[in-house]
C-alpha atoms as a PDB file:
ATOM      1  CA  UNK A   1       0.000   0.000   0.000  1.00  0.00           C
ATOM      2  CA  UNK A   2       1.454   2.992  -0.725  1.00  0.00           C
ATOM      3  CA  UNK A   3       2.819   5.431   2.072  1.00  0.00           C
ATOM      4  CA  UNK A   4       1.115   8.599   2.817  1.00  0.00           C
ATOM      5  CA  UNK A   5      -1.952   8.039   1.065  1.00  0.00           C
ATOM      6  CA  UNK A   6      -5.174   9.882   2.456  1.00  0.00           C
ATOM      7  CA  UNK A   7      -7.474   6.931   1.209  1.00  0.00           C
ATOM      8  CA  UNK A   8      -6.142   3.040   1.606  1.00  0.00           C
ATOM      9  CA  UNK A   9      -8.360   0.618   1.148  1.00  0.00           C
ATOM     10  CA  UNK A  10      -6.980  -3.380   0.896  1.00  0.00           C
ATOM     11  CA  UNK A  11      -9.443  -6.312   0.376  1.00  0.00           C
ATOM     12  CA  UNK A  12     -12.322  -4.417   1.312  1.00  0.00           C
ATOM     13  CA  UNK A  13     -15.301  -6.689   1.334  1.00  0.00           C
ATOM     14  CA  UNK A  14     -18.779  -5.088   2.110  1.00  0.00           C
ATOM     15  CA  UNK A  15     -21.860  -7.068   2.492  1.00  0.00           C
ATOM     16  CA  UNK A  16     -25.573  -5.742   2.107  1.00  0.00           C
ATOM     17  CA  UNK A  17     -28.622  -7.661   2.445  1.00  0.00           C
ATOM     18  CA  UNK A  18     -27.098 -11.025   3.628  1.00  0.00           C
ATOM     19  CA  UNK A  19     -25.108 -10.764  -0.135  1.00  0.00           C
ATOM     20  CA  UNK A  20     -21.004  -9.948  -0.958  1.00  0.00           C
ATOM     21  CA  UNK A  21     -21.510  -6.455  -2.877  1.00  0.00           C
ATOM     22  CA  UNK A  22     -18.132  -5.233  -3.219  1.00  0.00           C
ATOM     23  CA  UNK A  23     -14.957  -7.954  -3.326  1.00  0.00           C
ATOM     24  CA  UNK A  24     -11.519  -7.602  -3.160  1.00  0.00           C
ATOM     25  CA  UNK A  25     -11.349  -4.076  -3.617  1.00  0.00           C
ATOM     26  CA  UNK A  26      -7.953  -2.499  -3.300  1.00  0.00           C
ATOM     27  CA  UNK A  27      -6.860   1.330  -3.960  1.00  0.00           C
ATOM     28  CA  UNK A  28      -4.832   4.159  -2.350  1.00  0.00           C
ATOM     29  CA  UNK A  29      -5.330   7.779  -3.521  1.00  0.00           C
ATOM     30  CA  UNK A  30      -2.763  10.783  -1.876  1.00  0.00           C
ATOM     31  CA  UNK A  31      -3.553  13.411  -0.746  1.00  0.00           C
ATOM     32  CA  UNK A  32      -4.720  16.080  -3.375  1.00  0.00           C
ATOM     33  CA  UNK A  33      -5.043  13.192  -5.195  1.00  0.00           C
ATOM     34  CA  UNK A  34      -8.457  12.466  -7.481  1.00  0.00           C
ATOM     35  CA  UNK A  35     -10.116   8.752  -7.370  1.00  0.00           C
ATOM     36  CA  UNK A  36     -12.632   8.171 -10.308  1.00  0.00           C
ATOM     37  CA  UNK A  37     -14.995   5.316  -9.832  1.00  0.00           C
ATOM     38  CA  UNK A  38     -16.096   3.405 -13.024  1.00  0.00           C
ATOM     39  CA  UNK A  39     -19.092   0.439 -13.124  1.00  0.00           C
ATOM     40  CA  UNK A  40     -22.072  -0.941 -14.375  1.00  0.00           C
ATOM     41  CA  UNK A  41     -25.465  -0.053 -12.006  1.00  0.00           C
ATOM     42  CA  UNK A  42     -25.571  -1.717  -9.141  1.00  0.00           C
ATOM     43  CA  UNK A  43     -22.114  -3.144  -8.838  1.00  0.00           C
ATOM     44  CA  UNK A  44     -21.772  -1.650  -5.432  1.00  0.00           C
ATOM     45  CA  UNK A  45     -20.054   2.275  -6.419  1.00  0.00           C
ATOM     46  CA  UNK A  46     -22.665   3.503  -4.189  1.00  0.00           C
ATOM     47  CA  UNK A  47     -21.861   1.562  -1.522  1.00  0.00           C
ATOM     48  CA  UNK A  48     -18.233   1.800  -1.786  1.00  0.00           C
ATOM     49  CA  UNK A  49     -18.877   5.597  -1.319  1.00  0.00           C
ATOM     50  CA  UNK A  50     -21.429   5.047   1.726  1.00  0.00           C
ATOM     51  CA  UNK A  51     -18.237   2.694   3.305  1.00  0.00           C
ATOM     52  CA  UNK A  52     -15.298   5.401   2.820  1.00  0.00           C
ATOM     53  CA  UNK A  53     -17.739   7.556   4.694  1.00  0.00           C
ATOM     54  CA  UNK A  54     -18.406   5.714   7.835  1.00  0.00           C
ATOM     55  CA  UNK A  55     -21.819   4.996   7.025  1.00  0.00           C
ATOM     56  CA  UNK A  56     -21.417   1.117   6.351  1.00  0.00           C
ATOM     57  CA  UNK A  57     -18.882  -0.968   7.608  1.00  0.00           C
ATOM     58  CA  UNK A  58     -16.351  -3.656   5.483  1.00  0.00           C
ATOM     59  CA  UNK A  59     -17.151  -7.123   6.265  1.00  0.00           C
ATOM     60  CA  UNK A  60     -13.225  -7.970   5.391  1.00  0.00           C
ATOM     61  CA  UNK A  61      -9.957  -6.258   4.325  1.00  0.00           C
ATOM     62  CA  UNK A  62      -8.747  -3.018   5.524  1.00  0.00           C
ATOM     63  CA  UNK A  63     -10.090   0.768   5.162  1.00  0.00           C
ATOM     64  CA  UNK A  64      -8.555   3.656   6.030  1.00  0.00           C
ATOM     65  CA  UNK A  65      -9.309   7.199   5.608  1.00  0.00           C
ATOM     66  CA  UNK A  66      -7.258  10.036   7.173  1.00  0.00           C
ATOM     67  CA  UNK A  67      -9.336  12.763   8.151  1.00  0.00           C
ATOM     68  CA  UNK A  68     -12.522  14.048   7.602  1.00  0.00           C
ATOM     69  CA  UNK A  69     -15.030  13.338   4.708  1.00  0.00           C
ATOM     70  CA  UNK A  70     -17.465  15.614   3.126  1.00  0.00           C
ATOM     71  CA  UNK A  71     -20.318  13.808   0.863  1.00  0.00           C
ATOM     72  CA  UNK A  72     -22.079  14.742  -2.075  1.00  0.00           C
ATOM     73  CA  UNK A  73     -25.248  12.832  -2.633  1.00  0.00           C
ATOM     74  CA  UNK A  74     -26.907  12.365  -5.834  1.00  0.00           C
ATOM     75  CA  UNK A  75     -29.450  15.545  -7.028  1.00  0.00           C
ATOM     76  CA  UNK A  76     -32.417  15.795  -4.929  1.00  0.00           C
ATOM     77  CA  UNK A  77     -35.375  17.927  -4.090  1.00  0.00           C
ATOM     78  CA  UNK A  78     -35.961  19.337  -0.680  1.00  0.00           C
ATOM     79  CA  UNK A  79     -39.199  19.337   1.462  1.00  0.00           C
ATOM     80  CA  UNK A  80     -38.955  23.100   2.816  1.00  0.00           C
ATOM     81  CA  UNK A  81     -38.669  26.154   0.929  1.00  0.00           C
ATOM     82  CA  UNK A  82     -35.288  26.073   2.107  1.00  0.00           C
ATOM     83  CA  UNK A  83     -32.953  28.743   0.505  1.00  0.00           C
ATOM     84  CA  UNK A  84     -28.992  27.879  -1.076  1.00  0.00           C
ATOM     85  CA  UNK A  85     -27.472  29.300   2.054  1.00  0.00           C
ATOM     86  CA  UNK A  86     -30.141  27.195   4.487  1.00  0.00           C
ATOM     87  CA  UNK A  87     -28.751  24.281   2.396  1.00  0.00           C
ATOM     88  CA  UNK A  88     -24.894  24.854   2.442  1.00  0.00           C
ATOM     89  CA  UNK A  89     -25.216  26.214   6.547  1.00  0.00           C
ATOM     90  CA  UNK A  90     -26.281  22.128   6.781  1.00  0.00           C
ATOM     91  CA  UNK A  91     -22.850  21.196   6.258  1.00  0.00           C
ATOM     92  CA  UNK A  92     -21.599  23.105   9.227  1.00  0.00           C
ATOM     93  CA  UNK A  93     -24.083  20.988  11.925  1.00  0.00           C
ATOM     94  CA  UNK A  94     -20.591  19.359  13.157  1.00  0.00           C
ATOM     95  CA  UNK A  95     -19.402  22.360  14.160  1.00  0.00           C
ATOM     96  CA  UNK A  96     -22.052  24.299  15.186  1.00  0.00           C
ATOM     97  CA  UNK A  97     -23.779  21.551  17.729  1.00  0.00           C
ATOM     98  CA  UNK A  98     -27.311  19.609  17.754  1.00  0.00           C
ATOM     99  CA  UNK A  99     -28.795  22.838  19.356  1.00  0.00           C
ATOM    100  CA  UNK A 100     -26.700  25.912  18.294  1.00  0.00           C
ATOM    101  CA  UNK A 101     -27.436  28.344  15.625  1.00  0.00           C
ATOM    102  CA  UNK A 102     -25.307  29.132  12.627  1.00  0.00           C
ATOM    103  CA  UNK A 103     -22.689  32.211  13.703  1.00  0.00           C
ATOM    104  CA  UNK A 104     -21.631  34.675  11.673  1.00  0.00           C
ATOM    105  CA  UNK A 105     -17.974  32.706  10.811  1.00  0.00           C
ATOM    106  CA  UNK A 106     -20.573  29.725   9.883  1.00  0.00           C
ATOM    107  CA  UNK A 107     -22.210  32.485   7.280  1.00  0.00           C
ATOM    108  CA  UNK A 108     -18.850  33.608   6.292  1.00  0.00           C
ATOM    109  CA  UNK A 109     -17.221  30.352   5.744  1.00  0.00           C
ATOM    110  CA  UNK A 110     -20.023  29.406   3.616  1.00  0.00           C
ATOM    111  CA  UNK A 111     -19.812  32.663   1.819  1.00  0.00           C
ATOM    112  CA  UNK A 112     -16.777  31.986   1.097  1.00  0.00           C
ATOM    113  CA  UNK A 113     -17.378  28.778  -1.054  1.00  0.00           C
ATOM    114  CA  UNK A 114     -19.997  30.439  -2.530  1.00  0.00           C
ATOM    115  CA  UNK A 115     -17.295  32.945  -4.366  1.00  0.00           C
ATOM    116  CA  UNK A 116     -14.816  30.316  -4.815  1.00  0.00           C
ATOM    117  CA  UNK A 117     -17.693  28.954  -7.392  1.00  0.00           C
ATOM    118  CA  UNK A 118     -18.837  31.821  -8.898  1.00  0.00           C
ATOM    119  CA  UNK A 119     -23.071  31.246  -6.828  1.00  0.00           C
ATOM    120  CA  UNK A 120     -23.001  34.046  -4.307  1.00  0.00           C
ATOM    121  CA  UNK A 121     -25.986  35.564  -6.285  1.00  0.00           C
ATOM    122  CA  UNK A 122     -27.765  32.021  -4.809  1.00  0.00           C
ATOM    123  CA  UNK A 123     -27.363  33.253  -1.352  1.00  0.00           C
ATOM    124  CA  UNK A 124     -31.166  34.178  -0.932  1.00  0.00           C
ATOM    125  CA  UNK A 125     -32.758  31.964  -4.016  1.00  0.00           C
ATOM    126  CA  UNK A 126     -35.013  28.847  -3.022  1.00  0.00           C
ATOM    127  CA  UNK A 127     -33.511  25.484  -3.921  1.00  0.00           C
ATOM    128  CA  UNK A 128     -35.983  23.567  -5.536  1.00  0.00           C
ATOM    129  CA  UNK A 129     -36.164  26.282  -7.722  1.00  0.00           C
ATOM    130  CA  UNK A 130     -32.340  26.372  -8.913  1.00  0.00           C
ATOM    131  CA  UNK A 131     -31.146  24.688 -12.309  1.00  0.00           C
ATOM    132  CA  UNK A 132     -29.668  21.140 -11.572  1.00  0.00           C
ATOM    133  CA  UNK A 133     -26.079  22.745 -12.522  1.00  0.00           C
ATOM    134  CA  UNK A 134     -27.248  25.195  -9.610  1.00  0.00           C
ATOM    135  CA  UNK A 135     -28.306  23.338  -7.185  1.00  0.00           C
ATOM    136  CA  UNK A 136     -25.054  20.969  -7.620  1.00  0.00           C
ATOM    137  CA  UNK A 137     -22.964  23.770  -6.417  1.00  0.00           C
ATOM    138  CA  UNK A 138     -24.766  24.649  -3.559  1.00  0.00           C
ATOM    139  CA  UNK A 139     -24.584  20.974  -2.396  1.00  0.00           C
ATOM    140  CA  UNK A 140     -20.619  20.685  -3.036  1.00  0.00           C
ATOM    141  CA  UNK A 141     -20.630  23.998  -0.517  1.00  0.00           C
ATOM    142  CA  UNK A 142     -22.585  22.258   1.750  1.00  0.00           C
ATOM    143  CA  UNK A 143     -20.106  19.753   1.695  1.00  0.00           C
ATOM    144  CA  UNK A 144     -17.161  21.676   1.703  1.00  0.00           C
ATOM    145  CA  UNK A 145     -18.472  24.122   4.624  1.00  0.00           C
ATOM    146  CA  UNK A 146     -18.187  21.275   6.907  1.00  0.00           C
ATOM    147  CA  UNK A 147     -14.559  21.526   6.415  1.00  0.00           C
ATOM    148  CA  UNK A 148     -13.723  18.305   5.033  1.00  0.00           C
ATOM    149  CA  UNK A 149     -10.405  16.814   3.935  1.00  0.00           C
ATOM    150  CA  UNK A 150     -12.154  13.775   1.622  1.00  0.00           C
ATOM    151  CA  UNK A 151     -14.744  15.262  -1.170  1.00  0.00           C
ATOM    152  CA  UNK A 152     -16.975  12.443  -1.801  1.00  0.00           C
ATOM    153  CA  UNK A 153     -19.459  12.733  -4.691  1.00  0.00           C
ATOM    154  CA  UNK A 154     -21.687  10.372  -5.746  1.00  0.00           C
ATOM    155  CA  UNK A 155     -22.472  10.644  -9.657  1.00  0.00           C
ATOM    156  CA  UNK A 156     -22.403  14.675  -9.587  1.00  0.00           C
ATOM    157  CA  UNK A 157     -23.095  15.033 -13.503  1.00  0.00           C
ATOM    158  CA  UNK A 158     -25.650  12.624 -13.548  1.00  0.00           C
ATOM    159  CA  UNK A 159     -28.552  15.234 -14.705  1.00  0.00           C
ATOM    160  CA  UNK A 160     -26.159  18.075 -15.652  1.00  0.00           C
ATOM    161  CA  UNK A 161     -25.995  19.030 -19.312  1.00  0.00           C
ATOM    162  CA  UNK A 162     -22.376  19.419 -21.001  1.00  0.00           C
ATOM    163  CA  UNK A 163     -21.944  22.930 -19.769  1.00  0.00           C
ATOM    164  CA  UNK A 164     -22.881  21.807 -16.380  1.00  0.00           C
ATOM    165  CA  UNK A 165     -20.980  18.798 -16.460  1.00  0.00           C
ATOM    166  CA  UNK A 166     -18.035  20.904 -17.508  1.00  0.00           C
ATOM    167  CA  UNK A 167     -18.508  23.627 -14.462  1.00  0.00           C
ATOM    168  CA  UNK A 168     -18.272  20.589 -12.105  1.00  0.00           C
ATOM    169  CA  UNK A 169     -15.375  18.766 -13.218  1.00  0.00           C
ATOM    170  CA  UNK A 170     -13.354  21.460 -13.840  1.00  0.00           C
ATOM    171  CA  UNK A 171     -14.430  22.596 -10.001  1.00  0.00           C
ATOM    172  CA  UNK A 172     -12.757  19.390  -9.060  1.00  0.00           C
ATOM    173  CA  UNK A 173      -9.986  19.769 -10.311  1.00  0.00           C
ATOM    174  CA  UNK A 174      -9.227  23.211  -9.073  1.00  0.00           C
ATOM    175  CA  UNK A 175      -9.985  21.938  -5.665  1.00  0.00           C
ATOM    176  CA  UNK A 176      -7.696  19.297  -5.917  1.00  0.00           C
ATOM    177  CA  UNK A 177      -5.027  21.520  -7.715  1.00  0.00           C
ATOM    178  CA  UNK A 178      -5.078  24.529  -5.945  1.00  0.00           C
ATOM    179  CA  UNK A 179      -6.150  23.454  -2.126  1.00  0.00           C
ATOM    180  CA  UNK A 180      -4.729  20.407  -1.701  1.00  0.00           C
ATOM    181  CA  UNK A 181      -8.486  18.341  -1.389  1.00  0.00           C
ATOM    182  CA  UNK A 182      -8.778  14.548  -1.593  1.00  0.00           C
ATOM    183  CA  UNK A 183     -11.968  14.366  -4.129  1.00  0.00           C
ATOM    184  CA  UNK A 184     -13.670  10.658  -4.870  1.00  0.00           C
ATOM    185  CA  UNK A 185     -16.308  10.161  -7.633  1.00  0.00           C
ATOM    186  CA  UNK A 186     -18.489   7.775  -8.994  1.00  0.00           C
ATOM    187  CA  UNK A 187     -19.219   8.445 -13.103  1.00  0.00           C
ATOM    188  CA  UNK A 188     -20.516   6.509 -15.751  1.00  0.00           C
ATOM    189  CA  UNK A 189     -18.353   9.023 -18.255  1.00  0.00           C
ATOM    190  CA  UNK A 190     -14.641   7.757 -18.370  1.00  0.00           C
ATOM    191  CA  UNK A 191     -14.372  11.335 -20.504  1.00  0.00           C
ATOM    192  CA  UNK A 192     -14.484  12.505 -16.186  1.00  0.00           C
ATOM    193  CA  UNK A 193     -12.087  10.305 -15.484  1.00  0.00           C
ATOM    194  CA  UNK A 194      -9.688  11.019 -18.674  1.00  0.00           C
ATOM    195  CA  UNK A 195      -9.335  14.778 -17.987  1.00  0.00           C
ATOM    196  CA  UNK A 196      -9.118  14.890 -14.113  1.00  0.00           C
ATOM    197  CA  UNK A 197      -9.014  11.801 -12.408  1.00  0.00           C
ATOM    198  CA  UNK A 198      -4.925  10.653 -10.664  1.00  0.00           C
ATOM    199  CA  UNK A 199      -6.851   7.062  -9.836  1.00  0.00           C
ATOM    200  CA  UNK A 200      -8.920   4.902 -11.060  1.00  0.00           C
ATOM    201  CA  UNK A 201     -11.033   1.743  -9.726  1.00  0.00           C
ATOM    202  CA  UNK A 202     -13.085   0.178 -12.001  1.00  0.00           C
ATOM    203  CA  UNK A 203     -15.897  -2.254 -10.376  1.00  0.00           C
ATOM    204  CA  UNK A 204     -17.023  -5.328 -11.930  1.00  0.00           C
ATOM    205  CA  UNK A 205     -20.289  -7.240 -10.973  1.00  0.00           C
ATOM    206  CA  UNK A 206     -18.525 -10.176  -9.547  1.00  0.00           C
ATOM    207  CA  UNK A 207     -14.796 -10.663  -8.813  1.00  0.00           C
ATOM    208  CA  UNK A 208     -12.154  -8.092  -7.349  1.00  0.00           C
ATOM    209  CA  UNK A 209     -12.132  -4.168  -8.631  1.00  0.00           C
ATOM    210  CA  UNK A 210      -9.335  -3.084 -10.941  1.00  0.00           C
ATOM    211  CA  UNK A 211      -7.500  -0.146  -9.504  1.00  0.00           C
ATOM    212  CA  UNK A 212      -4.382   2.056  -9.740  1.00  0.00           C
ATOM    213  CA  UNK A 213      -3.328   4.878 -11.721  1.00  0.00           C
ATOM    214  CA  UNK A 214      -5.207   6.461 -14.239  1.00  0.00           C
ATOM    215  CA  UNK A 215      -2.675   5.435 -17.430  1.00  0.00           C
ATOM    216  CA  UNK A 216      -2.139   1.688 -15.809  1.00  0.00           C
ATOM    217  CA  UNK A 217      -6.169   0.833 -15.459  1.00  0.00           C
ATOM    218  CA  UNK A 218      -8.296   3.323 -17.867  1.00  0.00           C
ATOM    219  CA  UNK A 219      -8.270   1.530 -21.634  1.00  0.00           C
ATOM    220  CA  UNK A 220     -10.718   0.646 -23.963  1.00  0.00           C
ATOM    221  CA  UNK A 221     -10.347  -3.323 -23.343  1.00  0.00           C
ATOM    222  CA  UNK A 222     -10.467  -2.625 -19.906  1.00  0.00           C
ATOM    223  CA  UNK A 223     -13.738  -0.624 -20.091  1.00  0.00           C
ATOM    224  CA  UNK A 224     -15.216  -2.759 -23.243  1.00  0.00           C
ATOM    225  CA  UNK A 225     -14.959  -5.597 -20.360  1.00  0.00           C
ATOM    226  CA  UNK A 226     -16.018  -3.368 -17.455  1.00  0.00           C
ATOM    227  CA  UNK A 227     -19.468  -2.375 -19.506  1.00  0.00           C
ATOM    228  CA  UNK A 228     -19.909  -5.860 -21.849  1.00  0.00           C
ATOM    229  CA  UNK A 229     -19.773  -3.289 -24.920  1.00  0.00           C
ATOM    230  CA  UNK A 230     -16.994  -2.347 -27.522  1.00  0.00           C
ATOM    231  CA  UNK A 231     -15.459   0.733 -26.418  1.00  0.00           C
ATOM    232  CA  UNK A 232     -13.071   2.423 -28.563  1.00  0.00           C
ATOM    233  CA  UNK A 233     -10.233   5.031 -28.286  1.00  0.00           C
ATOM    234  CA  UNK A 234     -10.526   8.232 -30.313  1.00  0.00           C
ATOM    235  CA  UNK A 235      -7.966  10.894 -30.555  1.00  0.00           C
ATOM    236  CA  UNK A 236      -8.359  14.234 -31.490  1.00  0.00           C
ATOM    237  CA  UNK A 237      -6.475  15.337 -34.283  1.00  0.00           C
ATOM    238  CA  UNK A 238      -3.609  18.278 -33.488  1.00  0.00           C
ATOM    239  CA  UNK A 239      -4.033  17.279 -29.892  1.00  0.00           C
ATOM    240  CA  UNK A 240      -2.892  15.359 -27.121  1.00  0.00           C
ATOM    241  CA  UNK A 241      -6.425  15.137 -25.535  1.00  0.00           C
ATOM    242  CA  UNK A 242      -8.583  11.924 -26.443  1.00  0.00           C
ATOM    243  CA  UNK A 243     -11.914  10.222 -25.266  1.00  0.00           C
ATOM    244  CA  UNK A 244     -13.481   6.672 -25.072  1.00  0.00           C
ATOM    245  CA  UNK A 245     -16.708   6.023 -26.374  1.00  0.00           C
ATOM    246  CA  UNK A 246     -19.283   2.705 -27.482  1.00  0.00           C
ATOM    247  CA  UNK A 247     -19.030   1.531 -30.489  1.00  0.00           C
ATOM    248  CA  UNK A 248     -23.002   0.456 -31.343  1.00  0.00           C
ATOM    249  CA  UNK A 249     -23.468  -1.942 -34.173  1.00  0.00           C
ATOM    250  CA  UNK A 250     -21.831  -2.983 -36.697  1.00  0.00           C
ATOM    251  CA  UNK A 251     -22.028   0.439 -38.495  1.00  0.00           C
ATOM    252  CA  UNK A 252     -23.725  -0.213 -41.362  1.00  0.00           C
ATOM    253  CA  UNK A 253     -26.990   2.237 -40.078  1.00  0.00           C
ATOM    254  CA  UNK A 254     -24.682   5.012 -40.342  1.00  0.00           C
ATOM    255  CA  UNK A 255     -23.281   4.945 -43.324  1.00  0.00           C
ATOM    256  CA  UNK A 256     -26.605   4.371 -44.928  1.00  0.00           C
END
């Protein structure tokens, strides 16, 4: 296991519902470092998240995580006409006590995130009513008002459009880059993964999780076998940058 990693995980078996979700699972990520999780639905990415967070415990192996998490659910709707800042002052409950009320360095600190991601018009706005893209943001605040050293995010461009999806992941990466923040992510794009990601773990539905360093684990045989589909490499021309993508069919619709 490598030293000074922020996340170590070795073995990690986690069991839900009497049944073996995740097996053999084995992946270290530095600090500052950025772990991209790859997988089918319901191969356990979720869960994996849910463990590095305290929530669930591993049945075998070894887990550890040095310092505190933050955690980024999927999108969701909220009950109360709560507004952005009611939402992002959640994230500083651990600080503020079961029965305190948000001080003004609460406010500030949350402020604070707020600029770093270009939403302090939010401040005031009602949640529900904020674009997905929107309400994303605030969330990630909430998260990162609680101080965390771990950014854990479970699918965060799952209902974003491209521009959206591009505002997030380049957020990421700045976090990582410029303060130093552990970030984990669960995606179903390996384009994610390609432009930001230091790690990778891809998770199979039965048998141990491929993981390591971006250029070692993220290929197209590795993902054609992660996803039962072809997936090819394309490059862009004049560039250094490339993507993965399905190939559908045999191709013989498209060049009709």
């Amino acid at each position: 296991m490598a030293g000074g990693a922020v996340i170590e995980v070795e073995d990690l078996g986690v069991r839900r519902g009497g049944r073996l979700i995740i097996e053999r699972c084995t992946i270290a990520v530095p600090r500052g470092g950025i772990l991209a999780v790859l997988g089918a639905n319901g191969v356990g990415k979720t869960t994996l998240l849910m463990t590095l967070t305290g929530v669930l415990k591993p049945e075998i192996g070894r887990l550890r995580v040095d310092g505190r998490t933050g955690y980024v659910p999927q999108l969701y709707d909220v009950a109360f006409s709560y507004s952005a800042m009611d939402i992002a002052l959640m994230g500083r409950a651990r600080h503020v006590g079961l029965f305190g009320a948000p001080r003004q360095r609460d406010y500030a600190i949350v402020r604070r995130y707020f600029r770093l991601m270009g939403i302090d018009d939010l401040e005031e706005r009602t949640f529900n009513t904020l674009s997905g893209g929107q309400r994303q943001l605030v969330v990630i605040a909430q998260a990162l008002a609680s101080e965390c050293d771990v950014l854990i995010l479970d699918e965060p461009c799952a209902a974003l459009d491209y521009k959206n999806q591009r505002i997030v992941i380049d957020l990421l990466a700045r976090l990582s880059r410029e303060h130093g923040l552990t970030v984990v992510f669960t995606t179903h794009a390996p384009q994610h993964a390609v432009e930001i990601a230091s790690e990778v773990l891809l998770m199979y539905p039965a048998g141990p999780a491929l993981g390591g360093a971006r250029e070692d684990v993220l290929n197209a045989g590795n993902l054609s076998s992660l996803y039962d589909v072809p997936i090819g490499r394309a490059d862009f021309v004049g560039s250094d940058r490339f993507t993965y993508a399905p190939l559908y069919g045999d191709g013989t619709e498209a060049a009709r």
